[in-house]
N, C-alpha and C. Protein backbone atom coordinates (compact mmCIF):
# COMPACT_ATOMS: atom_id res chain seq x y z
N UNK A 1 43.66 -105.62 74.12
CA UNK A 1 43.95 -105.16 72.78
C UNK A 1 45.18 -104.25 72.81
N UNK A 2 46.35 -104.81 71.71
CA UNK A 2 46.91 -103.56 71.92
C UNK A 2 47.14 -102.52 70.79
N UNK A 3 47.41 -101.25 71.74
CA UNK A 3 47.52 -99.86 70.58
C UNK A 3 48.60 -99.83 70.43
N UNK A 4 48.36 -99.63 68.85
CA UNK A 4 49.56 -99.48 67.86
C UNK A 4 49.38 -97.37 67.51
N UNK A 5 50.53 -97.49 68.33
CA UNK A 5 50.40 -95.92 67.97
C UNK A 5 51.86 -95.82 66.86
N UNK A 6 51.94 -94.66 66.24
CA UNK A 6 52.66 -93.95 64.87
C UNK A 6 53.22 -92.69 64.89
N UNK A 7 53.96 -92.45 64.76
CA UNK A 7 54.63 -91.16 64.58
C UNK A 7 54.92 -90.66 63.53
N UNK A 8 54.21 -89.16 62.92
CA UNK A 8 54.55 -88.43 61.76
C UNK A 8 54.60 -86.88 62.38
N UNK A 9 55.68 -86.76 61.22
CA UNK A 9 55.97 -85.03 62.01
C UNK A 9 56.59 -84.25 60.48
N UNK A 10 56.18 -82.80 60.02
CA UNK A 10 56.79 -82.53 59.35
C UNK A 10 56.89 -80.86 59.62
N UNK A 11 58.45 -80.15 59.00
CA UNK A 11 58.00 -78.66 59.93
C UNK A 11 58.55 -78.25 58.06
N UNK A 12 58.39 -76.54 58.51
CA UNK A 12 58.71 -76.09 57.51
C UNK A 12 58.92 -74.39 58.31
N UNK A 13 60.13 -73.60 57.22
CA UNK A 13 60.16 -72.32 57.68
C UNK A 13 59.24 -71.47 57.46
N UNK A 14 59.19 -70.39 58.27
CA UNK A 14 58.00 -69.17 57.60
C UNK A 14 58.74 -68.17 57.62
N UNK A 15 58.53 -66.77 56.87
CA UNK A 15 59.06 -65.62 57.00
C UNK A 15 58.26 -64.59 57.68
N UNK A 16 57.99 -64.96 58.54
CA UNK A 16 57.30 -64.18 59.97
C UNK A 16 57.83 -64.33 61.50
N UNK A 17 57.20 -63.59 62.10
CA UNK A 17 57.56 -63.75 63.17
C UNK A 17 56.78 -65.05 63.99
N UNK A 18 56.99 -65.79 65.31
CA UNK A 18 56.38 -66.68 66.21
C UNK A 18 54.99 -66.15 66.27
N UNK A 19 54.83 -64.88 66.87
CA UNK A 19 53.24 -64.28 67.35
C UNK A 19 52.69 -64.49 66.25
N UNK A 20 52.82 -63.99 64.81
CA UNK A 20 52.24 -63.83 63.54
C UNK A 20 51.47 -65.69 63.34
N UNK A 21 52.57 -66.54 63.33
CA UNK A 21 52.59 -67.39 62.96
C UNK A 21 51.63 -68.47 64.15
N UNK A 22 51.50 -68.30 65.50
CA UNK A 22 51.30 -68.57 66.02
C UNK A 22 49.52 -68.68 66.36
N UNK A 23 49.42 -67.11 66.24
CA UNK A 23 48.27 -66.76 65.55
C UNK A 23 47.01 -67.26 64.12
N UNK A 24 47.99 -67.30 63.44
CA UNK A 24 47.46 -68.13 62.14
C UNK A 24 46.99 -69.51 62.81
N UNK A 25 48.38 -70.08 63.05
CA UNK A 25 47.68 -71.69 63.56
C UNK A 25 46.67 -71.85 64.44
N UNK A 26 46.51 -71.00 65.17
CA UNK A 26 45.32 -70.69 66.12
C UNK A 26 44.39 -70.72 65.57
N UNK A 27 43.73 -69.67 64.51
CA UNK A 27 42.73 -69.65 64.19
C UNK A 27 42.17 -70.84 63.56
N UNK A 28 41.01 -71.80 64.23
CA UNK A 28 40.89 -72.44 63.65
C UNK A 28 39.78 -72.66 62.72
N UNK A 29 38.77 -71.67 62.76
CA UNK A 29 37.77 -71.83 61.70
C UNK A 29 38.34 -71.29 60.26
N UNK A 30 39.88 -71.14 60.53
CA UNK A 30 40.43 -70.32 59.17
C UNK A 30 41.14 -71.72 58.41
N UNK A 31 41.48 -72.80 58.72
CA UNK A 31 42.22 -73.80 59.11
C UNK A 31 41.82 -74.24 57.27
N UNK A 32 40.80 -73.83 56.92
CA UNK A 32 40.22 -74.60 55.66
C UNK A 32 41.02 -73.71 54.67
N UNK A 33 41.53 -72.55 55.09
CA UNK A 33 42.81 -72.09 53.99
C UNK A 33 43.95 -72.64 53.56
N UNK A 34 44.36 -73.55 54.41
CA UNK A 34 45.81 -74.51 54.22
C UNK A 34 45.52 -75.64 54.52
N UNK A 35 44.55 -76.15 55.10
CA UNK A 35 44.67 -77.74 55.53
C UNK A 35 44.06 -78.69 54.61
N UNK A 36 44.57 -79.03 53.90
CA UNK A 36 44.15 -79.95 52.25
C UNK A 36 42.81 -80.71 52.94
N UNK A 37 41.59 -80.20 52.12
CA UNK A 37 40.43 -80.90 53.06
C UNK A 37 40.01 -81.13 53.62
N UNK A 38 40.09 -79.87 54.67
CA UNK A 38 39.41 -79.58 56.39
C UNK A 38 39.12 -79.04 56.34
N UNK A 39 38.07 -78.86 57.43
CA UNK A 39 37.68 -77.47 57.45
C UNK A 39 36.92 -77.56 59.36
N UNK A 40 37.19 -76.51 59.84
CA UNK A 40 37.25 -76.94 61.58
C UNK A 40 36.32 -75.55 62.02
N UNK A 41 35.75 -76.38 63.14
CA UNK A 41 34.88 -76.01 63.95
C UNK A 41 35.22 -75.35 65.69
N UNK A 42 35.08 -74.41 65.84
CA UNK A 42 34.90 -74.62 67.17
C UNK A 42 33.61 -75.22 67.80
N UNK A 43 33.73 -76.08 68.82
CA UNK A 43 32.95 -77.22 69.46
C UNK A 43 32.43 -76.62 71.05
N UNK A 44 33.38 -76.33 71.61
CA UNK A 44 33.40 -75.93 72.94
C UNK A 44 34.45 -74.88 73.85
N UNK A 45 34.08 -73.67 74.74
CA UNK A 45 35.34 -72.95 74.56
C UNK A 45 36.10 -72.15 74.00
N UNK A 46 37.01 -71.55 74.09
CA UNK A 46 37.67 -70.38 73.33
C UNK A 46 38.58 -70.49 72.44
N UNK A 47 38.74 -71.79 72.46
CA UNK A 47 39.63 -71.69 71.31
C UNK A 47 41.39 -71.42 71.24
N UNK A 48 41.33 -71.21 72.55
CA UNK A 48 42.21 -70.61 73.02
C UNK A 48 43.06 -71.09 74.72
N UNK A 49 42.36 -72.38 75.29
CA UNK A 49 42.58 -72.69 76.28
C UNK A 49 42.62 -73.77 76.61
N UNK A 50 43.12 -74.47 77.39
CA UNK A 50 42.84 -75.93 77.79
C UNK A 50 41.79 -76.43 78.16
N UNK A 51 41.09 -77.62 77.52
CA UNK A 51 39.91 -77.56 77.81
C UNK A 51 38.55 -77.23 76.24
N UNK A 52 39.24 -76.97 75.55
CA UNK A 52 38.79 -76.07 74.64
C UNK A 52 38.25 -77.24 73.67
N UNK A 53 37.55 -77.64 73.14
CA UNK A 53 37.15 -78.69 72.08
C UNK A 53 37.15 -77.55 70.56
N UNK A 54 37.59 -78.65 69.92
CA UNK A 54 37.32 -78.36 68.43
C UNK A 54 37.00 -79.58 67.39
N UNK A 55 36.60 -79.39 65.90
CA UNK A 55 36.22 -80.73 65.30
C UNK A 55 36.79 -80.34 63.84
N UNK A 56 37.40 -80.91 63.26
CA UNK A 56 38.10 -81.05 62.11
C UNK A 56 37.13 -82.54 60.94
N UNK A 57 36.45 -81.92 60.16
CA UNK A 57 35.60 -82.01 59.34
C UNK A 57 36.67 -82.24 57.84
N UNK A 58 37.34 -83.49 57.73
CA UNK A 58 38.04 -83.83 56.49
C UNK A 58 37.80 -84.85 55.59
N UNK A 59 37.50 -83.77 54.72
CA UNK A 59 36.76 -85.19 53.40
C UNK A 59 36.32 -84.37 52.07
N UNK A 60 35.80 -84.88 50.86
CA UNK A 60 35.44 -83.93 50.20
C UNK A 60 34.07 -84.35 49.96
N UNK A 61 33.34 -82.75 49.98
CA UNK A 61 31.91 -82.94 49.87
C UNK A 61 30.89 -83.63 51.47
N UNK A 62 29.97 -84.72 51.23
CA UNK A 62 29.95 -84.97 52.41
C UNK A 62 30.65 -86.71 52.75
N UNK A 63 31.42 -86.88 52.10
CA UNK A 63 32.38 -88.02 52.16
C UNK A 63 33.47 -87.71 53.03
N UNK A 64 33.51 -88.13 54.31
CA UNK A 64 34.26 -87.86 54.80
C UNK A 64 34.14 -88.29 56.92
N UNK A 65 35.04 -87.55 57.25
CA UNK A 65 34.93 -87.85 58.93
C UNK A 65 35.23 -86.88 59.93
N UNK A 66 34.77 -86.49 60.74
CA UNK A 66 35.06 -85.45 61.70
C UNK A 66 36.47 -86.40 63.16
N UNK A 67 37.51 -85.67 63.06
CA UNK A 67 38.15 -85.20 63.62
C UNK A 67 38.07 -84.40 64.75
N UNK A 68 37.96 -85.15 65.72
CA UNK A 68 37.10 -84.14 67.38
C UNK A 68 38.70 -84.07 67.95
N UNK A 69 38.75 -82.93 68.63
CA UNK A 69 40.17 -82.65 69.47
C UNK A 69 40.24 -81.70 70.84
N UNK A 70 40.32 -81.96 71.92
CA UNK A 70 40.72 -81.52 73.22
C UNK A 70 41.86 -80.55 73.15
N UNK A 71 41.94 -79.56 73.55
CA UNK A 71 43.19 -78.29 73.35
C UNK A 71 43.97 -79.30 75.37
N UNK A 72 44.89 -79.66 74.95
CA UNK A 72 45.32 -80.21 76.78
C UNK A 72 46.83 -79.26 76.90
N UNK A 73 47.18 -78.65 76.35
CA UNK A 73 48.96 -77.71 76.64
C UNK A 73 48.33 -76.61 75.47
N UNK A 74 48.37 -75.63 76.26
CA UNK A 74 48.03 -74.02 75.39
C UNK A 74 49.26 -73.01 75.73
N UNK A 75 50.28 -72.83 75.18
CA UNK A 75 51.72 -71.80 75.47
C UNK A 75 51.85 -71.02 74.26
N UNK A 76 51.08 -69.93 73.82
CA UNK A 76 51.34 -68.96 73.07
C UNK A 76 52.48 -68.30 73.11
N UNK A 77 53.03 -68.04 72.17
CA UNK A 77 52.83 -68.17 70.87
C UNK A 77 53.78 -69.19 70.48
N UNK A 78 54.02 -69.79 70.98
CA UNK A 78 55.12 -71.02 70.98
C UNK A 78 54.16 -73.17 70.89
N UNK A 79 53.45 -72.93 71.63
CA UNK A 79 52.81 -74.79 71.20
C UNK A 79 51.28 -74.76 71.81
N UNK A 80 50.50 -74.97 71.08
CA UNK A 80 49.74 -76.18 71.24
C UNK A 80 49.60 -77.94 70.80
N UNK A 81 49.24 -78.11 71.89
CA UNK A 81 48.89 -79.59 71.92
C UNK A 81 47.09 -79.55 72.02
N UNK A 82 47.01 -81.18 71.49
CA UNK A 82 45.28 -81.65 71.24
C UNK A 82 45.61 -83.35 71.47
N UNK A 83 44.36 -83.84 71.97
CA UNK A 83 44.49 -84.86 72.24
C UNK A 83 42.88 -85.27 71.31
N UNK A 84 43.36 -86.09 70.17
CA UNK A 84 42.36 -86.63 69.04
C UNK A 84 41.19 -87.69 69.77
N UNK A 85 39.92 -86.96 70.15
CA UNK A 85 38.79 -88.12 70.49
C UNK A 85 38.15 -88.85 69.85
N UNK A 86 38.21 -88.56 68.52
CA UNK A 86 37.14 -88.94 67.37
C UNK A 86 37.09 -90.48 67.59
N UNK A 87 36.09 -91.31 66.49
CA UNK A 87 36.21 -92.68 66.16
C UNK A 87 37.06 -93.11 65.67
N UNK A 88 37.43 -92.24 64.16
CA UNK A 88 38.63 -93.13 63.43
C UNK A 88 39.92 -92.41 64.01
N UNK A 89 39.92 -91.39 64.22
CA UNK A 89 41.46 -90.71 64.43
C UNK A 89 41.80 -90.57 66.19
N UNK A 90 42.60 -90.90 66.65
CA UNK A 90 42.88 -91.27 67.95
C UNK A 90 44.23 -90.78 68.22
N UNK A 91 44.55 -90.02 69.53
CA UNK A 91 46.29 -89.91 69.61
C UNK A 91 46.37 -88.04 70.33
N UNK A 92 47.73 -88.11 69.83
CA UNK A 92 47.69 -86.99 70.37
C UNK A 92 48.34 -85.79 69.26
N UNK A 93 48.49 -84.54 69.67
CA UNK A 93 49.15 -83.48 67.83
C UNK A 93 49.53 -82.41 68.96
N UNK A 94 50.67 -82.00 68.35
CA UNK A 94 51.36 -80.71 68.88
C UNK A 94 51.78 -79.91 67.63
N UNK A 95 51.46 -79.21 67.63
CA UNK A 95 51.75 -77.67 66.68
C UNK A 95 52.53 -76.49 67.44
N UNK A 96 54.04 -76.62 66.99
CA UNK A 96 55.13 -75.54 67.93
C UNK A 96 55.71 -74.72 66.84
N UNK A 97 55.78 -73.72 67.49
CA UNK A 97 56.91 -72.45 66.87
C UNK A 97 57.87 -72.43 67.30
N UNK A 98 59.01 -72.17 66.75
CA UNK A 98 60.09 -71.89 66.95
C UNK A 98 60.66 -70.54 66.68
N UNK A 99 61.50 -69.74 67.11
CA UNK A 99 62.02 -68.41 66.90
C UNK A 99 63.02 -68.77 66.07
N UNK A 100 63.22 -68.38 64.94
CA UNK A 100 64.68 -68.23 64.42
C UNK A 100 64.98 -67.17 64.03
N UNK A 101 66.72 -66.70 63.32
CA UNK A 101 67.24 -65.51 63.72
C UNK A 101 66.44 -64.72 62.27
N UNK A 102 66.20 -63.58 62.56
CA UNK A 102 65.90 -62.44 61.37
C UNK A 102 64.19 -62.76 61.30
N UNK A 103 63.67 -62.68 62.52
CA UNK A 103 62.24 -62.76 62.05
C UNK A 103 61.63 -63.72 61.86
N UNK A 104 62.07 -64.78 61.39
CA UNK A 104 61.71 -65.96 60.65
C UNK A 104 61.43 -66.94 62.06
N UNK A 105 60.33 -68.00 61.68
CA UNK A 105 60.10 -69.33 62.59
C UNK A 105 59.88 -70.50 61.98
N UNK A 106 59.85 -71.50 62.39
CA UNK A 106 59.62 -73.01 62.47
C UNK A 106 58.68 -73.46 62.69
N UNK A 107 57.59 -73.99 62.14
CA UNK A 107 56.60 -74.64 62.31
C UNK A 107 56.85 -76.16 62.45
N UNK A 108 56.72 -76.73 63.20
CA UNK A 108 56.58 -78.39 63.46
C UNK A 108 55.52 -78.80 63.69
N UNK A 109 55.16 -79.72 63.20
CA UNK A 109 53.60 -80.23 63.49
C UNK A 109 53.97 -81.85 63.31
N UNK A 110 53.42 -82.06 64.11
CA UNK A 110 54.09 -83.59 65.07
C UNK A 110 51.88 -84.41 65.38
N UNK A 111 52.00 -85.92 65.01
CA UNK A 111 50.97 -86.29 65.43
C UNK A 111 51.44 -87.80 65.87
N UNK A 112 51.20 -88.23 67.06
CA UNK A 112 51.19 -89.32 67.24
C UNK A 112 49.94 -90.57 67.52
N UNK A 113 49.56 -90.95 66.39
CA UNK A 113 48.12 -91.61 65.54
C UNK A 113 48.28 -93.13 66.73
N UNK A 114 47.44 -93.27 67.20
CA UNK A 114 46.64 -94.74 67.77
C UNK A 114 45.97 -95.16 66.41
N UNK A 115 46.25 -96.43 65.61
CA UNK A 115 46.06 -96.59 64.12
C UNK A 115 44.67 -97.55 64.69
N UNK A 116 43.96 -97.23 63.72
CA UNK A 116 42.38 -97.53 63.62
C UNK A 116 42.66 -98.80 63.25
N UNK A 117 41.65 -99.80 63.19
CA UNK A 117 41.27 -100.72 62.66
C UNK A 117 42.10 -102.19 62.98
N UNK A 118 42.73 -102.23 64.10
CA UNK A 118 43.74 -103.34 64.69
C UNK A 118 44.55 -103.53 63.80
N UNK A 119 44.28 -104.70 63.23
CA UNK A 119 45.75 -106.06 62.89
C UNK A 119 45.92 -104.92 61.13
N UNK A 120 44.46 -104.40 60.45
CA UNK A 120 44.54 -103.82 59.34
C UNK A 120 45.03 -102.78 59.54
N UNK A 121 44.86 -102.00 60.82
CA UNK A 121 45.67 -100.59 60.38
C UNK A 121 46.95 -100.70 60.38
N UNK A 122 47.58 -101.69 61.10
CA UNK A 122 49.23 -101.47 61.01
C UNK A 122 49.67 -102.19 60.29
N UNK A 123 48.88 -103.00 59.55
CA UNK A 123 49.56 -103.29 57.92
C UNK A 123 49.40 -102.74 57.00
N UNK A 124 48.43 -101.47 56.91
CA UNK A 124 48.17 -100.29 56.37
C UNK A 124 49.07 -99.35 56.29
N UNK A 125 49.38 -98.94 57.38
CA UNK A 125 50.63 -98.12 57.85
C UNK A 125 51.70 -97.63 56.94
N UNK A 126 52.48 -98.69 56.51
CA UNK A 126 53.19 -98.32 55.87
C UNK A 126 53.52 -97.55 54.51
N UNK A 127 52.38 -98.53 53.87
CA UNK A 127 51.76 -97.86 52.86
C UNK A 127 50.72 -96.41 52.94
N UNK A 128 49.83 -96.04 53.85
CA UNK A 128 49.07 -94.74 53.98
C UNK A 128 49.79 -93.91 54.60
N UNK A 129 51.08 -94.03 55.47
CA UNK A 129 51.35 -92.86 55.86
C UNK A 129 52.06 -92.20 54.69
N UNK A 130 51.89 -92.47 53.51
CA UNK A 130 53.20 -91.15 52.46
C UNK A 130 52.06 -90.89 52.07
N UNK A 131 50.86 -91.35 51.62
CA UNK A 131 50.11 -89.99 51.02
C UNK A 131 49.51 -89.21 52.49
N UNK A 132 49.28 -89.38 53.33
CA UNK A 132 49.30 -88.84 54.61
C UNK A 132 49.82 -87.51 54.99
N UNK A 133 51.41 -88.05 54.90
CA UNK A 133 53.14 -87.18 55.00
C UNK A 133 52.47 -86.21 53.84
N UNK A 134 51.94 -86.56 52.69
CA UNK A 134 52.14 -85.95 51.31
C UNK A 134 50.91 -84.43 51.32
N UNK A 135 50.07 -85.20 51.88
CA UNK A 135 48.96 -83.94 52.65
C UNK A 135 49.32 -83.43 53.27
N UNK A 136 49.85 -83.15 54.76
CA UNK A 136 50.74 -82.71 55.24
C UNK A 136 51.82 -81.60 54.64
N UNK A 137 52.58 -81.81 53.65
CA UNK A 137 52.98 -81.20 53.44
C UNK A 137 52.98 -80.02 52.82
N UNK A 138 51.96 -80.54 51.90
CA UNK A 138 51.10 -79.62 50.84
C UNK A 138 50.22 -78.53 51.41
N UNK A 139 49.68 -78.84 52.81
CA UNK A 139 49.16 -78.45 53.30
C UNK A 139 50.26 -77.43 54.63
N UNK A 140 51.52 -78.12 55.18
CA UNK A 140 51.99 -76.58 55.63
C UNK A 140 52.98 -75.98 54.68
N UNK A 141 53.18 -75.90 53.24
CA UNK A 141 53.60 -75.33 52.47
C UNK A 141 52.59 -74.44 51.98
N UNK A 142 50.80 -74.50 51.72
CA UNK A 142 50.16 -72.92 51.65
C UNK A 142 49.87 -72.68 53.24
N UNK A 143 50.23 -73.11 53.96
CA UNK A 143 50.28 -72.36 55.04
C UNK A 143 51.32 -71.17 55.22
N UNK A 144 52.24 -71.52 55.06
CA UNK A 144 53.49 -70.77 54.41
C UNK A 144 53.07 -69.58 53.77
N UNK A 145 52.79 -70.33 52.73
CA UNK A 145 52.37 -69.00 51.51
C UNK A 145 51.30 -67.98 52.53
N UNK A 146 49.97 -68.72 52.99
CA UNK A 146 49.27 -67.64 53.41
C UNK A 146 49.51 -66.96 54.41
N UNK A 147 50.17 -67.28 55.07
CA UNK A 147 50.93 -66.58 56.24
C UNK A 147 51.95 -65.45 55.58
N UNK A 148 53.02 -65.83 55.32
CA UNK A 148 53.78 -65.07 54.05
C UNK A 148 53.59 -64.12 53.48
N UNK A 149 51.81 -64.22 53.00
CA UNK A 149 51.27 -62.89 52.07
C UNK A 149 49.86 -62.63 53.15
N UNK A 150 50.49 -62.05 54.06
CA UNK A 150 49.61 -61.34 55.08
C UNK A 150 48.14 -62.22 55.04
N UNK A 151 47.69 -63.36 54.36
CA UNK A 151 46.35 -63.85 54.49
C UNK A 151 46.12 -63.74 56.03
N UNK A 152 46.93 -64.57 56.60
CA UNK A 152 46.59 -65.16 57.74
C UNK A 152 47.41 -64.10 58.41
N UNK A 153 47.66 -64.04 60.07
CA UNK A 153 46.41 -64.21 60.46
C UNK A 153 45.57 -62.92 60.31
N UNK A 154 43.92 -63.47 60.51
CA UNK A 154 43.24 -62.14 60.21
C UNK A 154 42.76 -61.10 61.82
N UNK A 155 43.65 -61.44 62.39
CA UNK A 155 43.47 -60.89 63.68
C UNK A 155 45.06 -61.21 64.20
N UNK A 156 44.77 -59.45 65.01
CA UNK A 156 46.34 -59.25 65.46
C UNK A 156 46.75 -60.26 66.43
N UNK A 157 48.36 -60.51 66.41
CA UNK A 157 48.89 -61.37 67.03
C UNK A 157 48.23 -61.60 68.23
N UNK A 158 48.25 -60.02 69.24
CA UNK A 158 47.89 -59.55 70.68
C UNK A 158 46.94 -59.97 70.97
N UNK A 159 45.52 -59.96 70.03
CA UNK A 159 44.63 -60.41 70.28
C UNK A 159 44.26 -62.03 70.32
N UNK A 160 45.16 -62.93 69.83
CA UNK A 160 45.04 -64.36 69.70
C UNK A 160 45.30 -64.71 70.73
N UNK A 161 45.60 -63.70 71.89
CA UNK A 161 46.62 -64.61 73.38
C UNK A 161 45.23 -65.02 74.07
């Protein structure tokens, strides 16, 4: 059989610093503040390490699918990586900071999807990845915001290492 894997990536600026920001994305039982219809679990682990399981619970109500993920590259305050175990969602996701000048960073969030369902998912493809992209975006634009207006994170940078 072969895998049809996909590439989507979208970043956006923040007006914080890397640690601040870095932090936020970390937390992941907070994750249901910006992530359009998730809401995440820690599974196994700290949360914080390689090795670390977590489960991303996206759907509304109980319609929906869990999202299981392996923490495999942990470099604070700069990237994590996850490698997607679930049934339907498969692949791998990196979430990086970037430093830019005056405080400010870069969020990139990069997933590369093993598409479900063979010969249907990659004729799917084309068509589901923009409302996909479109979640995504919506979703690290109040990330933005909550980061921005001190929501996030709710624990000091120092302490997220």
């Amino acid at each position: 059989m072969t895998v049809r894997v996909r590439h989507l990536a979208h970043d956006i600026t923040i007006d914080a610093p890397v640690d601040s920001v870095f932090a936020a994305i970390s937390e992941w039982t907070e994750q249901h503040r910006w992530m359009l219809g998730t809401r995440v679990e820690l599974r196994k682990g700290d949360g914080r390490s390689v090795g670390s399981e977590i489960a991303g619970w996206t759907g509304i109500g109980p319609v929906g699918f869990w999202d299981t993920m392996t923490i495999t590259h942990w470099e604070p305050p700069y990237r994590v990586d996850v490698l997607h175990t679930g049934a339907l969602v498969r692949g791998t996701g990196t979430m990086e900071v970037v430093a830019l000048p005056g405080g400010r960073s870069r969020f990139l969030w990069s997933e590369d999807f093993e598409l479900p369902l063979g010969a249907l998912g990659a004729v799917g493809w084309p068509v589901g990845k923009w409302p996909l992209l479109g979640g995504v975006k919506a979703s690290l634009k109040k990330f933005k915001d909550v980061v921005e207006s001190g929501q996030l994170p709710t624990k000091s940078p120092q302490s997220a290492d």
